[in-house]
Protein backbone atom coordinates (compact mmCIF):
# COMPACT_ATOMS: atom_id res chain seq x y z
CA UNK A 1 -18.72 17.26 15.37
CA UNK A 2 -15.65 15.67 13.16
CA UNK A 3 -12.86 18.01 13.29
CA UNK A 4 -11.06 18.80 10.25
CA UNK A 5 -7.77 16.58 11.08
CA UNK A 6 -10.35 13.53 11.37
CA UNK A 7 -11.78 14.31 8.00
CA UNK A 8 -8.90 14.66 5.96
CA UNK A 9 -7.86 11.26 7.45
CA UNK A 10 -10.80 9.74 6.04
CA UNK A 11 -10.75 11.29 3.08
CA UNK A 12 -7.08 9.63 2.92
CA UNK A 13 -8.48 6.23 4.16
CA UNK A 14 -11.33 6.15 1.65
CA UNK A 15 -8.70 7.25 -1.51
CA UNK A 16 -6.49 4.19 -0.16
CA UNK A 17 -9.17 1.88 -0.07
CA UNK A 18 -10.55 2.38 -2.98
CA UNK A 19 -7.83 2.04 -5.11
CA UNK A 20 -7.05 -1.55 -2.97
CA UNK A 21 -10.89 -2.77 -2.86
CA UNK A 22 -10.65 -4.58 -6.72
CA UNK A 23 -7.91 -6.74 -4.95
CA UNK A 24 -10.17 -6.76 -1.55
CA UNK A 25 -13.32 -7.87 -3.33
CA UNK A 26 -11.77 -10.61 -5.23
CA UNK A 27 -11.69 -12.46 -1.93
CA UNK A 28 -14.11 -10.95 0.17
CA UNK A 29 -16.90 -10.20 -2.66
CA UNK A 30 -17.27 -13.74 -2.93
CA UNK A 31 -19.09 -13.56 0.26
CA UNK A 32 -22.17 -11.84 -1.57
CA UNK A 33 -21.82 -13.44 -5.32
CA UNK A 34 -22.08 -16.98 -4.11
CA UNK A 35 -24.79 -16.38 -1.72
CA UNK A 36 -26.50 -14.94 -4.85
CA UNK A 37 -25.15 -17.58 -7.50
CA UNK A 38 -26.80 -20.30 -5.09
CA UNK A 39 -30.44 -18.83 -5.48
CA UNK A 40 -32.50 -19.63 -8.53
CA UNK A 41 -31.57 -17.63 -11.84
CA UNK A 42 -35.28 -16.00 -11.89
CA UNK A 43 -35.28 -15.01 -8.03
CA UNK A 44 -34.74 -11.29 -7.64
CA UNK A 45 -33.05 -9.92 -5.18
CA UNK A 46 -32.41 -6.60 -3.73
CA UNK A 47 -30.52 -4.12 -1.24
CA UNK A 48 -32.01 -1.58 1.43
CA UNK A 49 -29.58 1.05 2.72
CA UNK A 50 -30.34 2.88 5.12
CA UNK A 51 -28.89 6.71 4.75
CA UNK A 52 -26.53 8.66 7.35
CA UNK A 53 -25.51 11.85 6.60
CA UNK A 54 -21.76 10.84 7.44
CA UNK A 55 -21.88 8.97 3.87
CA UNK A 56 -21.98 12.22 2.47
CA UNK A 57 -18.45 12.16 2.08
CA UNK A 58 -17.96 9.05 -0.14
CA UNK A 59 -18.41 11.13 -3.27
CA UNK A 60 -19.59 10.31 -7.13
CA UNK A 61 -17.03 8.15 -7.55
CA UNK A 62 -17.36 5.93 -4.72
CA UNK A 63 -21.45 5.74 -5.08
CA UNK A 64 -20.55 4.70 -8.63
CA UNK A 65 -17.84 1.93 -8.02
CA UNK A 66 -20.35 0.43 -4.86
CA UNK A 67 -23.56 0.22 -7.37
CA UNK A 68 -21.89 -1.49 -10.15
CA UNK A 69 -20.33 -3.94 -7.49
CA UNK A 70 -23.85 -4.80 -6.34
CA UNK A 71 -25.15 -5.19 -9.77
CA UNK A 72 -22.09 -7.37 -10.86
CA UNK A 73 -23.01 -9.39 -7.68
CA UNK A 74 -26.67 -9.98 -8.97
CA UNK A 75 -28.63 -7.51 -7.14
CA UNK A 76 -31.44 -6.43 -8.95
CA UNK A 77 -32.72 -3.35 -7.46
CA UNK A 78 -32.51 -0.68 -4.60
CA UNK A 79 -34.47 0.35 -1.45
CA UNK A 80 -33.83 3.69 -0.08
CA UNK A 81 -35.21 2.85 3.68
CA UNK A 82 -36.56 6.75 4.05
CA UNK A 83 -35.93 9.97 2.72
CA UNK A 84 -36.58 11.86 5.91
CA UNK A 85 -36.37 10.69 9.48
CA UNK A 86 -38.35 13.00 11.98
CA UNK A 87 -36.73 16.55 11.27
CA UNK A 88 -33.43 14.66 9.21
CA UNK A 89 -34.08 15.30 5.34
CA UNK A 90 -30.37 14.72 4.83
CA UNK A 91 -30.16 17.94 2.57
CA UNK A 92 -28.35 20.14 4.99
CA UNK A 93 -25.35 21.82 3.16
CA UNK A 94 -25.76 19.46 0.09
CA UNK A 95 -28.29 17.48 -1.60
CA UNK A 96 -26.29 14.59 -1.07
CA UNK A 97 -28.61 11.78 -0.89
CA UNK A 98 -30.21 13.00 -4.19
CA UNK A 99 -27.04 13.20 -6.09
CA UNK A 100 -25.95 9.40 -4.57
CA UNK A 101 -29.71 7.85 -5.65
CA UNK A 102 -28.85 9.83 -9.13
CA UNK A 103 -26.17 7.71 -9.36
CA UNK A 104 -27.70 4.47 -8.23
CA UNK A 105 -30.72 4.48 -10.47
CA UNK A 106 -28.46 4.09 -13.47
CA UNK A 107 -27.58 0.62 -12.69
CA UNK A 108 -31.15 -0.51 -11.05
CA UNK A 109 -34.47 0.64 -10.35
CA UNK A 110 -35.50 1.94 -6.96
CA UNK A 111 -37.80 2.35 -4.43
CA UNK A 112 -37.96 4.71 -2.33
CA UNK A 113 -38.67 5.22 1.61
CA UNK A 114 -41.05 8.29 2.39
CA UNK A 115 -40.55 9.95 5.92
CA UNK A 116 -40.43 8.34 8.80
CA UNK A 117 -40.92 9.74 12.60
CA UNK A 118 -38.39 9.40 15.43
CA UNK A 119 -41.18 8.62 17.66
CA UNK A 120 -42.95 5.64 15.77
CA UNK A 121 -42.01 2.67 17.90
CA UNK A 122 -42.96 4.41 21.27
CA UNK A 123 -46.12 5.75 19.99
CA UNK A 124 -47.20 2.33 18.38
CA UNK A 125 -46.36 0.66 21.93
CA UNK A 126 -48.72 2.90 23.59
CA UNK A 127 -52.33 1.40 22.01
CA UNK A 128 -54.95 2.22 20.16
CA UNK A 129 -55.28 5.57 20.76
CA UNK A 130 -51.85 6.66 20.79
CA UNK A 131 -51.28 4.62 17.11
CA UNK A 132 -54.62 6.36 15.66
CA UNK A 133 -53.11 9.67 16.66
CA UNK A 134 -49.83 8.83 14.90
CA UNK A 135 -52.08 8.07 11.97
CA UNK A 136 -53.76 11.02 11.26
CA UNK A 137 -50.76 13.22 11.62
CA UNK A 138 -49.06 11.05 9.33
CA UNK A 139 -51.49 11.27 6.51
CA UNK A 140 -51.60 15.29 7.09
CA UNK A 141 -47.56 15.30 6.31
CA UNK A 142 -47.16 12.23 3.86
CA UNK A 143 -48.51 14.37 0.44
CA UNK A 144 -45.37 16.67 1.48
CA UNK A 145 -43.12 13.78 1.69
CA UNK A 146 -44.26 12.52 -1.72
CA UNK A 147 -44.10 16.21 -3.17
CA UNK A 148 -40.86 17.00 -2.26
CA UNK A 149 -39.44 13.55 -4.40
CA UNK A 150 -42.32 14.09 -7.37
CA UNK A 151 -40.39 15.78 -9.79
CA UNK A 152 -36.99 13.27 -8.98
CA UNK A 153 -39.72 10.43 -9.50
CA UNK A 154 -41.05 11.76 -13.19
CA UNK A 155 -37.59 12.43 -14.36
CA UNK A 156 -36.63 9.36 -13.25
CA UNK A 157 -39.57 7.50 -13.98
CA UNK A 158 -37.91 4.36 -15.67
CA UNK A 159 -36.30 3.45 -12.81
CA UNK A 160 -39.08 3.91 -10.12
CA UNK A 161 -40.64 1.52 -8.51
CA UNK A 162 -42.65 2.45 -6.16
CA UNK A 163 -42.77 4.26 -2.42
CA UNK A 164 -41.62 2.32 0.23
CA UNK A 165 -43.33 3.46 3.81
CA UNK A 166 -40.74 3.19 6.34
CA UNK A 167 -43.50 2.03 9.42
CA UNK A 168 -42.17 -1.03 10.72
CA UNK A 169 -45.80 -3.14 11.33
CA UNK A 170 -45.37 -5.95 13.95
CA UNK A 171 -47.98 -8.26 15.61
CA UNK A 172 -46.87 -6.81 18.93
CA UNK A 173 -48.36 -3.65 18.12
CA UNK A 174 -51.27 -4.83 16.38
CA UNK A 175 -52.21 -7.73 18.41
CA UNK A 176 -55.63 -7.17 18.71
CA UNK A 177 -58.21 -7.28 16.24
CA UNK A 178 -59.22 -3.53 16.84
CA UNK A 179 -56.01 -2.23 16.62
CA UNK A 180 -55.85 -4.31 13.01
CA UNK A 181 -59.16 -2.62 12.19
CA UNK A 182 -57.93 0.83 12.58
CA UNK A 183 -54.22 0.34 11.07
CA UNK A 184 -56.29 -1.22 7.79
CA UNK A 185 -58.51 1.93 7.74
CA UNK A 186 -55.45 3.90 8.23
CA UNK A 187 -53.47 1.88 5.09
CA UNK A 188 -56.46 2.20 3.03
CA UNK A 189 -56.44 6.01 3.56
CA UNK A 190 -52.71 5.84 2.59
CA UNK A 191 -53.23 3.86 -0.50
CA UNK A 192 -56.07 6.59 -1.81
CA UNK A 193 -53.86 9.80 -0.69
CA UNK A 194 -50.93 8.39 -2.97
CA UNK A 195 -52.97 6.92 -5.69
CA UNK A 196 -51.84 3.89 -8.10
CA UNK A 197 -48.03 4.46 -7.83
CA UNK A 198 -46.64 0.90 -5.96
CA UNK A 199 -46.14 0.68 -2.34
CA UNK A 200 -44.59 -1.18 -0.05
CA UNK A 201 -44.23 -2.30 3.59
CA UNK A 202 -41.99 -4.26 5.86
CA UNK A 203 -43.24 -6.33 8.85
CA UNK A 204 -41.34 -7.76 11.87
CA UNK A 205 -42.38 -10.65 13.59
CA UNK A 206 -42.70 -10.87 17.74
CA UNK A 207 -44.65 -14.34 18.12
CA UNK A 208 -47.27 -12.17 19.82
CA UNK A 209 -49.88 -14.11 17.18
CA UNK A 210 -50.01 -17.43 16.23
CA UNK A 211 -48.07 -18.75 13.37
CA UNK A 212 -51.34 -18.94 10.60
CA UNK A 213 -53.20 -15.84 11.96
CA UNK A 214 -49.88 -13.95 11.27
CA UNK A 215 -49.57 -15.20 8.00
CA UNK A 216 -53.47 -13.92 7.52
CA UNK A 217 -52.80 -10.82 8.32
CA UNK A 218 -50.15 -10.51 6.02
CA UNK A 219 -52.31 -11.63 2.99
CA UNK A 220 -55.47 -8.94 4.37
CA UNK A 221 -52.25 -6.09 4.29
CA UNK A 222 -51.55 -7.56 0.63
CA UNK A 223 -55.43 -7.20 -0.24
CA UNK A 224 -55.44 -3.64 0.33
CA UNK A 225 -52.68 -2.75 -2.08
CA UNK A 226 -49.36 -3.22 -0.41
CA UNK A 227 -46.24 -5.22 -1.19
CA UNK A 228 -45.73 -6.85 2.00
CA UNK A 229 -42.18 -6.99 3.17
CA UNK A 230 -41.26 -9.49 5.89
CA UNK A 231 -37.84 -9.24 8.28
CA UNK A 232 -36.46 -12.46 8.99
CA UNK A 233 -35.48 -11.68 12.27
CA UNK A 234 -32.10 -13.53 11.74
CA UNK A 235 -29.97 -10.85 12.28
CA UNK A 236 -32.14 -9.67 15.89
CA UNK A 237 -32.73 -13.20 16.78
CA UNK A 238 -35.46 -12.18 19.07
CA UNK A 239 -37.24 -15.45 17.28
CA UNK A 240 -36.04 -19.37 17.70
CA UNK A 241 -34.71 -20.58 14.29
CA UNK A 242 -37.67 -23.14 15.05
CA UNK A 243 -39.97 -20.29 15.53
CA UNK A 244 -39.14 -18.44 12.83
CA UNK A 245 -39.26 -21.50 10.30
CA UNK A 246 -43.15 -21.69 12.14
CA UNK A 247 -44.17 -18.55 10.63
CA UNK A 248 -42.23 -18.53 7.15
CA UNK A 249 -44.12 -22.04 6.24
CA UNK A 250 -47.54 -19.69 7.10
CA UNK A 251 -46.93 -17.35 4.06
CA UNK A 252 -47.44 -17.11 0.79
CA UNK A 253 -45.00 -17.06 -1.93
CA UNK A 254 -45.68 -12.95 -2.46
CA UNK A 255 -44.49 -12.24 0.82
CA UNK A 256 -40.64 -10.64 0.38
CA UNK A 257 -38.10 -11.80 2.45
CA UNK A 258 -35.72 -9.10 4.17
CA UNK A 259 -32.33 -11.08 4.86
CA UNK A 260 -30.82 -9.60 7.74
CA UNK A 261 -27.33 -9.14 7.03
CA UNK A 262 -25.93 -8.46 10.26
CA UNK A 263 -26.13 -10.11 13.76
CA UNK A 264 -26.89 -8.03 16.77
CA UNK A 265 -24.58 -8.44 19.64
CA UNK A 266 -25.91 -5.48 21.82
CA UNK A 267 -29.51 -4.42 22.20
CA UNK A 268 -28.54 -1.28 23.79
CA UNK A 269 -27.58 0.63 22.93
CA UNK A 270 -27.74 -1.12 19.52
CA UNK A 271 -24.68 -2.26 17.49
CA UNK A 272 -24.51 -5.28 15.10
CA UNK A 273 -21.58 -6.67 13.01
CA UNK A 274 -21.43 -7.69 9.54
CA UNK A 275 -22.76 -11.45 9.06
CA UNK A 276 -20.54 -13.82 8.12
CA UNK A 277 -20.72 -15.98 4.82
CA UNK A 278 -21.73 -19.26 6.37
CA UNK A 279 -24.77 -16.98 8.26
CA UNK A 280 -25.57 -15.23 4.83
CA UNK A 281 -26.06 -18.63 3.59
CA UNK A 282 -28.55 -19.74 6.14
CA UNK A 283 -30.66 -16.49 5.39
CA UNK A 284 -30.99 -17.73 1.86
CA UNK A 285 -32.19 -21.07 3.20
CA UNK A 286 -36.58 -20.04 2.53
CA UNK A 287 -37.79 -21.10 -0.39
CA UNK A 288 -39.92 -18.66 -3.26
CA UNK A 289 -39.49 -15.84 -1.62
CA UNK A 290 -37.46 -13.02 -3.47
CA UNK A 291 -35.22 -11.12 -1.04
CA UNK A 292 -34.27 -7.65 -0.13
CA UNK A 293 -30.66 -7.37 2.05
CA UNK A 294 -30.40 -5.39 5.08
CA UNK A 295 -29.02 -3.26 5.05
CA UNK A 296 -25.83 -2.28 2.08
CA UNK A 297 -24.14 -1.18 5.08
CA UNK A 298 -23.40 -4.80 6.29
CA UNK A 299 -22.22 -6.27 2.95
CA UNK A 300 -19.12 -7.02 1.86
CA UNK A 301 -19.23 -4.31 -1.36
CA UNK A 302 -19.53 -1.43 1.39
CA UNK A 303 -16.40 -2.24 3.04
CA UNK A 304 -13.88 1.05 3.56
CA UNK A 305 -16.85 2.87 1.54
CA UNK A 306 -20.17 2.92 4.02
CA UNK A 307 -19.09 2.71 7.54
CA UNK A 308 -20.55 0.54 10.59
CA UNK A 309 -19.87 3.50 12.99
CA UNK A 310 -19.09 6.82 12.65
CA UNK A 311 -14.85 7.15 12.19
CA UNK A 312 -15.27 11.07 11.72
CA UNK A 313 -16.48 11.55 15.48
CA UNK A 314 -14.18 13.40 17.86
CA UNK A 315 -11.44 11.15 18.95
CA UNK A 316 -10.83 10.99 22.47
CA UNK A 317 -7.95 12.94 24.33
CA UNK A 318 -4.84 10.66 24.60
């Protein structure tokens, strides 16, 4: 809990910086914009973020000044990476999230992330009967998740496009062809439950299947509906660069590219910094694909405005 001498400071901190971050972007924006300006003029390309309820405090003005940086930097739309995570709905006190995706729909459209749970990962590494368990109570609370954003999505239907669903797919938890079986029953169940509106899906890879049966499984994922979403693992390097370049040459141009714009230097717990230009570069570096960026956090237009870790904590006794 951030005491109240800690939040006035950042308050402080974030009026300071904002009035300095024209001048700061001038040098450090260029990071972004010539990452962008290097891509092809009809390549879209967008930006995840990823909420925490510390960015509550950022305020109208500050959601405003970070969109139209990102859209005078060439990024064409928004991902809201979930609007719930397990019992989070980031509405306690104030409907902040709403009010900031308000904001960011006037200068792109958006998708946005439905619920995820806290215990996805553990219950996915667990098998086939533990993942068609997470299944069905997903599909009993996912009309909820989609009710609670409905009337959002009508009034704001010009700038929606689509439902992202935050379960990270990987062929380490679907390595076998049963388990594929069942998560394609499961997707097609998904797909009829929310009807005709757009989804999408992200998928990270784990070399647990070969190179071309990977890429497969991608394209049966995009034949039941799906935008398929793949993370380039650049920022995790759990993957070679040689490996990696293995599986991008497997799929086909539809596939979406998620640039990771960070590099992981501790697995646990986790923390990542910012990537630097010359490794923003190399993301760009696979051809046809549009991209998404992961996340805002990590990019130059969030610095001083969305945080890498949380400066409102409880300081430490001196």
């Amino acid at each position: 809990m951030a005491t109240c001498r800690i939040q006035r400071l950042c308050r402080r901190r974030r009026q300071r910086v904002l009035g300095a971050l024209r001048t700061l972007l001038l040098g450090v924006g260029l990071l972004m914009s010539s990452v962008v300006t290097t891509s092809a003029a009809s390549e879209q390309q967008g930006v995840m973020y990823q909420p925490l309820n510390r960015d509550s405090e950022l305020g109208a003005y500050g959601w405003h000044y970070l969109f139209q940086q990102l859209r005078n930097d060439g990024i064409d739309f928004g991902v809201l990476q979930w609007t719930q995570y397990g019992d989070e709905d980031f509405s306690a006190g104030q409907p902040w999230l709403r009010d900031s995706i308000t904001v960011w729909q006037n200068y792109m459209p958006l998708w946005l992330g439905l619920h995820l749970e806290d215990d996805y990962f553990t219950e996915m590494s667990k098998g086939l009967a533990a993942q068609q368990t997470f299944f069905t109570t997903y599909l009993r609370k996912v009309n909820a998740s989609v009710a609670r954003w409905e009337a959002w999505r009508q009034q704001h239907s010009a700038q929606f496009l689509g439902w992202y669903i935050p379960l990270e797919l990987s062929d380490a938890y679907f390595d076998t062809p049963a388990k594929r079986q069942q998560l394609a029953t499961f997707l097609t169940q998904l797909r009829e439950r929310i009807g005709t509106t757009p989804l999408a899906i992200s998928v990270f890879m784990s070399a647990t299947l070969p190179a071309a049966e990977f890429g497969a499984w991608l394209e049966d994922i995009q034949q039941l509906g799906y935008h398929v979403w793949l993370q380039d693992g650049v920022g995790t390097q759990a993957l070679s660069a040689a490996q990696r370049a293995d599986y991008f040459a497997a799929l086909n141009c539809d596939v979406v590219m998620i640039n990771e714009a960070f590099v992981q230097t501790s697995k646990q717990p986790f923390a990542a910094r910012s990537a630097s230009a010359e490794e923003l570069a190399a993301a760009t570096s696979t051809s046809c694909h549009r991209r998404i960026w992961f996340s805002l956090r990590y990019l130059p237009q969030a610095v001083g405005l969305l945080y890498l870790s949380d400066v409102t904590r409880q300081l430490p006794a001196p």
